[in-house]
Protein backbone atom coordinates (compact mmCIF):
# COMPACT_ATOMS: atom_id res chain seq x y z
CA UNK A 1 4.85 18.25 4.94
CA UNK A 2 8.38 19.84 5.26
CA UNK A 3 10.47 19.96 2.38
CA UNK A 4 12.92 17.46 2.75
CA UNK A 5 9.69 14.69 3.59
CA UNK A 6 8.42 16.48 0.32
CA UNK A 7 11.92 15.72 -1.58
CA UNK A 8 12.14 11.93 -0.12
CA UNK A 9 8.32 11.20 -1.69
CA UNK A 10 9.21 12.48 -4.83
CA UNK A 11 12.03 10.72 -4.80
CA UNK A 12 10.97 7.53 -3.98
CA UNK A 13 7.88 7.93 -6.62
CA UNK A 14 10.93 8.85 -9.54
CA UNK A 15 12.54 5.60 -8.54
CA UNK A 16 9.15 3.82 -8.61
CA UNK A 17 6.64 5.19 -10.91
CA UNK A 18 8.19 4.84 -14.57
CA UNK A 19 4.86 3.12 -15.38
CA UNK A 20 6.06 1.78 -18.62
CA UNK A 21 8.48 -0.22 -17.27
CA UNK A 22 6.10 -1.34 -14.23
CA UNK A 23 4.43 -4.84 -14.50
CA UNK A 24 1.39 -4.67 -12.71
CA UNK A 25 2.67 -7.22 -10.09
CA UNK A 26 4.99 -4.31 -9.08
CA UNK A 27 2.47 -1.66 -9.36
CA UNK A 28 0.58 -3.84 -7.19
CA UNK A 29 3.30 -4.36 -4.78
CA UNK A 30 4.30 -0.65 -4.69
CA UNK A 31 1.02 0.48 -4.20
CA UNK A 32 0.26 -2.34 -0.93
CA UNK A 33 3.68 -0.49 0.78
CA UNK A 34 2.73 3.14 0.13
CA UNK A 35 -0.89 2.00 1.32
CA UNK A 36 0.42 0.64 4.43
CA UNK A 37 2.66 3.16 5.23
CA UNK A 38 -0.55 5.69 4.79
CA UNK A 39 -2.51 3.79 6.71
CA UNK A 40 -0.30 3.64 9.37
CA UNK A 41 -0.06 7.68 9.38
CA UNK A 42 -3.75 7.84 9.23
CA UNK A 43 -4.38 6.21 12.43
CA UNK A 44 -1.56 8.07 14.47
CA UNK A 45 -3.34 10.77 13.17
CA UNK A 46 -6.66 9.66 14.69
CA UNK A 47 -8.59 9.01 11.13
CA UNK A 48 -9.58 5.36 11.86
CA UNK A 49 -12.11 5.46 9.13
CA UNK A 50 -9.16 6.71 6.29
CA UNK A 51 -6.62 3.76 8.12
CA UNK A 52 -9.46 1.39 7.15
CA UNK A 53 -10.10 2.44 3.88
CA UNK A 54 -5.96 2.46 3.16
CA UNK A 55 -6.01 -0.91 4.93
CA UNK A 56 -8.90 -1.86 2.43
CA UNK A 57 -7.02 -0.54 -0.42
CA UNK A 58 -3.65 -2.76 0.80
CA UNK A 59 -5.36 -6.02 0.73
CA UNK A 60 -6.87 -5.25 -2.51
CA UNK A 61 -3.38 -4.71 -4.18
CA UNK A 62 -1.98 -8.02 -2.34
CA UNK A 63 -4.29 -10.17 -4.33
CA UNK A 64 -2.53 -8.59 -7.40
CA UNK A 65 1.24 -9.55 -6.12
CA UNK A 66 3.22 -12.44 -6.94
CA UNK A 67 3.61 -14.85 -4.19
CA UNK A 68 5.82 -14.25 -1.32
CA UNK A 69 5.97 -11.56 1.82
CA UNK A 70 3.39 -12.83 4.10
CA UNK A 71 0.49 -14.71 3.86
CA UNK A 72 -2.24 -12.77 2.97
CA UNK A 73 -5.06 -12.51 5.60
CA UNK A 74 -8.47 -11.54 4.62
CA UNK A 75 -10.20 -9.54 7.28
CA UNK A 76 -14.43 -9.95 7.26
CA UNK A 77 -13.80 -13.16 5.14
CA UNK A 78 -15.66 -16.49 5.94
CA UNK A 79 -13.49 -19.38 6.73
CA UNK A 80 -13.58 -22.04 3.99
CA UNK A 81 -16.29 -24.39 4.27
């Protein structure tokens, strides 16, 4: 990573990551965007199996979130009853 992509992380984790002022519905929320954008790099990159397990990790934190952004869609889920 080049240093200015280096500065703009750290950056963006000082603005975010003051975990005592964090609820865990913004944890949660921060953590689903940082997973997505991950998970997006992983599979331009060509690891499909490290985009899934990102992916994977993104759902997870949506079902800690508050309500709103998208719907949430559960892949390998049965449809209720």
């Amino acid at each position: 990573m080049s240093a200015r992509g280096q500065n703009k992380v750290q950056l963006e984790v000082s603005k975010h990551m003051n975990a005592m002022s964090l609820t865990s519905s913004e944890a949660a929320s921060y953590i689903e965007s940082m997973c997505s954008e991950l998970a997006g790099l992983a599979d331009r990159g060509g690891l499909g199996f490290l985009a899934y397990l990102l992916e994977v990790a993104r759902e997870e934190a949506l079902l800690h979130c508050d309500g709103g952004g998208e719907p949430l869609v559960l892949h390998g889920e049965l449809p209720p009853g």
